[in-house]
N, C-alpha and C. Protein backbone atom coordinates (compact mmCIF):
# COMPACT_ATOMS: atom_id res chain seq x y z
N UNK A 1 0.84 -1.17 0.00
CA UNK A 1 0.00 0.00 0.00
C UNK A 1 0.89 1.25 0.00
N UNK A 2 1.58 0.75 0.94
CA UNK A 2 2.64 2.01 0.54
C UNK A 2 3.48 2.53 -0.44
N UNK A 3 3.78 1.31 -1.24
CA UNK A 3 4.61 1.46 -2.63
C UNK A 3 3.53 2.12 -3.65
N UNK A 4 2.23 2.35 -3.33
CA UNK A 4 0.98 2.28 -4.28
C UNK A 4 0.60 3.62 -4.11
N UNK A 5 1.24 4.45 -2.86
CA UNK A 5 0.81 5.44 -2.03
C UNK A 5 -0.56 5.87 -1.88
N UNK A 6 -1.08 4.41 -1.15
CA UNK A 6 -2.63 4.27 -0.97
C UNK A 6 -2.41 4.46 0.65
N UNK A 7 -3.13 5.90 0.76
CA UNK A 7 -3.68 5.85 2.30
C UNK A 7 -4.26 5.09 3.08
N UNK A 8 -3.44 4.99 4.49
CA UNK A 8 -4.56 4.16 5.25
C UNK A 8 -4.21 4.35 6.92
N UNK A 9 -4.90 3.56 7.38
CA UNK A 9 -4.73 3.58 9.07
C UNK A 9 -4.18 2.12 9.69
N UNK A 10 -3.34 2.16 10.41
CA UNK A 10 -2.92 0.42 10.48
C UNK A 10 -3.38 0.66 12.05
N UNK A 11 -4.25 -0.65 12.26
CA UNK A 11 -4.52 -0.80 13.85
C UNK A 11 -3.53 -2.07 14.42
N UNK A 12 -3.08 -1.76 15.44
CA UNK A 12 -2.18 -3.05 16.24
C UNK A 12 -3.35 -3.58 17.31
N UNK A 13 -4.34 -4.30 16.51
CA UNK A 13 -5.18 -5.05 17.66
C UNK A 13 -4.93 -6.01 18.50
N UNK A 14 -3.72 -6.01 18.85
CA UNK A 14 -3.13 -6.84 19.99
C UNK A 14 -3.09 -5.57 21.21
N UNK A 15 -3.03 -4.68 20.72
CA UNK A 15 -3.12 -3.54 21.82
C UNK A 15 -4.19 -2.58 22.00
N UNK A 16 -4.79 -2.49 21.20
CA UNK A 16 -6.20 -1.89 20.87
C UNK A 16 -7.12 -3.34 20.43
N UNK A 17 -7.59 -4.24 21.19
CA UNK A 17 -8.89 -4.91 20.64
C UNK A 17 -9.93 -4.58 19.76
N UNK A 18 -10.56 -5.41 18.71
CA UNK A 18 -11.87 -5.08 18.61
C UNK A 18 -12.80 -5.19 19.47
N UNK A 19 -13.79 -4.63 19.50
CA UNK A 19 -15.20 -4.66 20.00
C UNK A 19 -15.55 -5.96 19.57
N UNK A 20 -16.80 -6.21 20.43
CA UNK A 20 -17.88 -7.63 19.84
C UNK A 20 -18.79 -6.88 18.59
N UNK A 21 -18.67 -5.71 18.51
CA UNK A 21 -19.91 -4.74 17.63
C UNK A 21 -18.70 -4.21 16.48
N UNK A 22 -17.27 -4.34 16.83
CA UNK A 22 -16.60 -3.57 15.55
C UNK A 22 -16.26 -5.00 14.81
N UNK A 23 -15.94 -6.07 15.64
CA UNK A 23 -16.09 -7.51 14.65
C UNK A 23 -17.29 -8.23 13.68
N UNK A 24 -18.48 -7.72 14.52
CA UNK A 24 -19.90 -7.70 13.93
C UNK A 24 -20.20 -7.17 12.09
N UNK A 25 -19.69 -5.75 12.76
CA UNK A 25 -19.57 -4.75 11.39
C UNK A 25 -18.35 -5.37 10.46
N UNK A 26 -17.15 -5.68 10.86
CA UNK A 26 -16.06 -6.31 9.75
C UNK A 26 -16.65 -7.72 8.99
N UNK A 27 -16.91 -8.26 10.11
CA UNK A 27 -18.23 -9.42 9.59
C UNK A 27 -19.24 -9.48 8.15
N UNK A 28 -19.94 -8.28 9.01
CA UNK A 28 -20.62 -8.26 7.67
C UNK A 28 -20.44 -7.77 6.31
N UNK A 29 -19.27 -6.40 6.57
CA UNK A 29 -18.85 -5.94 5.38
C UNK A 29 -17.84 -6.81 4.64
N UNK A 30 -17.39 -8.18 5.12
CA UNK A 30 -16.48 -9.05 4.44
C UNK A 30 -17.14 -10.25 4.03
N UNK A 31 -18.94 -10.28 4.43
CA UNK A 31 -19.35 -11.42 3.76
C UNK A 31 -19.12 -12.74 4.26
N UNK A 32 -18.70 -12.77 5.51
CA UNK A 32 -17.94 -14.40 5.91
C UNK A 32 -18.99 -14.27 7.39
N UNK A 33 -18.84 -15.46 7.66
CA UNK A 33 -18.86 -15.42 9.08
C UNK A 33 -17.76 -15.61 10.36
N UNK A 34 -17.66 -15.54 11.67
CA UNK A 34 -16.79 -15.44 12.53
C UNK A 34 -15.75 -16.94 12.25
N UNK A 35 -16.83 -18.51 11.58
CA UNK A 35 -15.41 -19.20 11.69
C UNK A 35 -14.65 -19.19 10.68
N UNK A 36 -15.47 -18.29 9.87
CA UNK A 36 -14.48 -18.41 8.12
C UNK A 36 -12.95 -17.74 8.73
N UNK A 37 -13.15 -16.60 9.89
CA UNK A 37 -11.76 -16.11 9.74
C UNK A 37 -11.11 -16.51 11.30
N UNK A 38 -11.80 -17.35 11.79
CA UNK A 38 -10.57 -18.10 12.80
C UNK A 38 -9.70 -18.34 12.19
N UNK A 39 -8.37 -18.22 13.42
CA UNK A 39 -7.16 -18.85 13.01
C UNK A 39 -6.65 -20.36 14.10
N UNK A 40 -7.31 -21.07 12.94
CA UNK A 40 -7.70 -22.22 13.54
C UNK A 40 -5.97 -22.85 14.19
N UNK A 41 -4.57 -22.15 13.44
CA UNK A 41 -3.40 -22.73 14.54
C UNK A 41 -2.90 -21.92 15.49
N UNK A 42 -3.93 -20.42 16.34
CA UNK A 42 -3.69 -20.08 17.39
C UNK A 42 -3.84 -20.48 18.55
N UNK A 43 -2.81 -20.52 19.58
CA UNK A 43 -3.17 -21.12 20.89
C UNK A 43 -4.36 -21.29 21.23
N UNK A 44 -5.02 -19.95 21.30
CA UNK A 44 -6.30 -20.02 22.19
C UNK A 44 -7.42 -20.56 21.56
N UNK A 45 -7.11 -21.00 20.02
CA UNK A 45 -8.10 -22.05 19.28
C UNK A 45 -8.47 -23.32 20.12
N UNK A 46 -6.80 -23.44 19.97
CA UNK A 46 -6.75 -25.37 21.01
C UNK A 46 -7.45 -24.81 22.27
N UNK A 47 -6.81 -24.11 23.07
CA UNK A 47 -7.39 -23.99 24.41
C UNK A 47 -8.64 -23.59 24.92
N UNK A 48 -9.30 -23.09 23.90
CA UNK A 48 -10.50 -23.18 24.31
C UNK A 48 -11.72 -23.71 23.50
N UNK A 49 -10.68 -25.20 22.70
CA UNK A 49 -11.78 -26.02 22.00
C UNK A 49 -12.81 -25.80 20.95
N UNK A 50 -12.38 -24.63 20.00
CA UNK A 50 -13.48 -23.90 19.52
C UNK A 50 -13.78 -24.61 17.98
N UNK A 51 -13.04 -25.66 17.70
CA UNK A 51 -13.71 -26.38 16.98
C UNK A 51 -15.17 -26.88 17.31
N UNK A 52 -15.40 -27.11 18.66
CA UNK A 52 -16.63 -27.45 18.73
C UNK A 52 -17.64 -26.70 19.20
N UNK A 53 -17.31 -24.97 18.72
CA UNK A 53 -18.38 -24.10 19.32
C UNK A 53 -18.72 -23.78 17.63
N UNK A 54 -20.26 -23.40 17.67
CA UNK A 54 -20.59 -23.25 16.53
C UNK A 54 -21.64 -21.79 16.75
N UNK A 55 -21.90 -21.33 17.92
CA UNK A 55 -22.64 -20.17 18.52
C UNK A 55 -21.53 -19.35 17.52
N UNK A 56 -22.33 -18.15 16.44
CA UNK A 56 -21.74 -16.86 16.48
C UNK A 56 -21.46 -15.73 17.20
N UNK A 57 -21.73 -15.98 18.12
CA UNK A 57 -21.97 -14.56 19.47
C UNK A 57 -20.80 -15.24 20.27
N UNK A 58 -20.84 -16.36 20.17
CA UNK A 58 -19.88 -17.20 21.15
C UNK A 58 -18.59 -16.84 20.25
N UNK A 59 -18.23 -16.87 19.24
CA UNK A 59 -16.60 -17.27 18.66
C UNK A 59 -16.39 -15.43 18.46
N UNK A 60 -17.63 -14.69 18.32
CA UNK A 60 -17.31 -13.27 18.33
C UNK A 60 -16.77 -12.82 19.63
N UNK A 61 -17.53 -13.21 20.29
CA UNK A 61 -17.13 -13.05 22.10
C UNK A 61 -15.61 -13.39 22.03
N UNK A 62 -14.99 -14.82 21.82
CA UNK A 62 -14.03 -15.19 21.86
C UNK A 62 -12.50 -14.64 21.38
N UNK A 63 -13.23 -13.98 20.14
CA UNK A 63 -12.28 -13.03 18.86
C UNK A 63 -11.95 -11.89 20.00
N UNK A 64 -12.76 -11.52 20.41
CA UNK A 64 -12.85 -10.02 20.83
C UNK A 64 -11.83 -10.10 22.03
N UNK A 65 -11.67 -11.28 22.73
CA UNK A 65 -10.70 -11.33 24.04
C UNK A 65 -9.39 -12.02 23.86
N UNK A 66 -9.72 -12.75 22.40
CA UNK A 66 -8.20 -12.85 21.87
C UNK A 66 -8.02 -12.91 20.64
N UNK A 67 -7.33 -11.60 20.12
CA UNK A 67 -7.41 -11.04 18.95
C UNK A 67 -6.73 -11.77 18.10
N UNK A 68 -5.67 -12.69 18.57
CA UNK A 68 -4.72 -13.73 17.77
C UNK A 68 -5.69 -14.41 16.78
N UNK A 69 -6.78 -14.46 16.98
CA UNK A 69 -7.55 -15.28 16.47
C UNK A 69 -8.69 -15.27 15.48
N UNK A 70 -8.00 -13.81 15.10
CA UNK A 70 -8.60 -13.05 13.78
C UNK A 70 -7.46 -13.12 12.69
N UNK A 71 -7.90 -13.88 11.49
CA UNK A 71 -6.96 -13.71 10.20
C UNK A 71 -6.22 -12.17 10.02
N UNK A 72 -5.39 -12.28 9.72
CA UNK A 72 -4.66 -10.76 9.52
C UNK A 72 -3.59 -10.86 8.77
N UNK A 73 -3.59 -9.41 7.48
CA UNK A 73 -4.77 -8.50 7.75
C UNK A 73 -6.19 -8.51 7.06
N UNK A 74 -6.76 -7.89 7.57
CA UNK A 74 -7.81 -7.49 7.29
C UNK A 74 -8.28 -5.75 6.48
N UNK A 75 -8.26 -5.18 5.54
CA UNK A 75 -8.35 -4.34 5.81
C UNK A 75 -9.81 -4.06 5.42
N UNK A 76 -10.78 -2.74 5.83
CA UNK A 76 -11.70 -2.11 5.52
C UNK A 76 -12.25 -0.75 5.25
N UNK A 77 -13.01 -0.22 4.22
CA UNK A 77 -13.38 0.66 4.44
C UNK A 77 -14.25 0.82 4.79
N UNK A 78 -15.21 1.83 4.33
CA UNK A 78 -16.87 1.96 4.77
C UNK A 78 -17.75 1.67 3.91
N UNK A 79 -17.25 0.74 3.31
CA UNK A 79 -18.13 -0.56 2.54
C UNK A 79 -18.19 -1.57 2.49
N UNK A 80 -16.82 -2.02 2.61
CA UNK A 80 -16.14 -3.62 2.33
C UNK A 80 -15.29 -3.57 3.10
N UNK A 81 -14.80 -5.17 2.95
CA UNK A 81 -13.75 -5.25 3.66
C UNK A 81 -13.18 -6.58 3.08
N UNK A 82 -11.81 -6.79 2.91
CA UNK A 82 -11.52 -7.85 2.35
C UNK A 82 -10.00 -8.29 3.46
N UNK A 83 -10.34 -9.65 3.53
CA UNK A 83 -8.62 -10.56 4.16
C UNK A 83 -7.61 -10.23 3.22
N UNK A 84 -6.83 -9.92 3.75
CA UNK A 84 -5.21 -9.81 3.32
C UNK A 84 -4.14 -10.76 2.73
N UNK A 85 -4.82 -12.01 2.66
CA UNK A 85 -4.18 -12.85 2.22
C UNK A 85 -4.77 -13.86 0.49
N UNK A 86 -3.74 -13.39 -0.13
CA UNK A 86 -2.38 -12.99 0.10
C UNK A 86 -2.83 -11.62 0.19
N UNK A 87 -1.70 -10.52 0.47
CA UNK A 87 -1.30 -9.16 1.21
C UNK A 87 -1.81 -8.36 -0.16
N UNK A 88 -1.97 -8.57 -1.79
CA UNK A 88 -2.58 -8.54 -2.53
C UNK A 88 -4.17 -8.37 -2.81
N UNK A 89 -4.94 -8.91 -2.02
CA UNK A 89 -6.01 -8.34 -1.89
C UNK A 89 -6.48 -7.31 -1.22
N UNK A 90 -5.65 -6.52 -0.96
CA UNK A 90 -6.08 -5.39 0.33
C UNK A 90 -6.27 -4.49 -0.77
N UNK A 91 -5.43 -4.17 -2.12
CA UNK A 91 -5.78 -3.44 -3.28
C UNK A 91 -6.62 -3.27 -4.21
N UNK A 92 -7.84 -4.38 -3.53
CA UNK A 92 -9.01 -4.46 -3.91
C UNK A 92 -10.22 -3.53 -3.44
N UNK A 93 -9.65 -2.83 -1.94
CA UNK A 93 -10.51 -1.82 -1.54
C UNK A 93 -11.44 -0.63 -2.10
């Protein structure tokens, strides 16, 4: 983005969390739901068994208290929002 000199805002959500309501909104503007973007080989995947939770309020809840566990990046505007991977689709904004 920067070689492209496309503006933007980078959040370090390991230090700033999302909300259960700002994951809600990325949610919907990316079209997926909460397990499309688990990261199903973060610790707190295994540790708190979330293969076998299938509640959306539940794995949003979960995202929100450990952010490891959101695909990244992510970026969005105030329309869309698309995963970063590869780091190539963010130029789709």
């Amino acid at each position: 983005m920067d070689e492209k000199n496309i503006a933007y805002q980078y959040r370090e959500y390991f230090q700033q969390p999302l909300s259960r309501e700002e994951i809600r909104v990325m949610l919907k503007k990316l079209d997926l739901s909460a397990q499309d973007i688990l990261r199903k080989r973060d610790k707190a995947y295994k540790e708190n068994n979330l293969d076998a939770v299938t509640d959306e309020e539940k794995l949003i809840g979960y995202m929100s208290e450990n952010p490891g566990l959101i695909q990244r990046p992510i970026g969005i505007t105030d329309g869309k929002a698309v995963v970063g991977r590869p780091v190539e689709n963010l130029l789709d904004l």
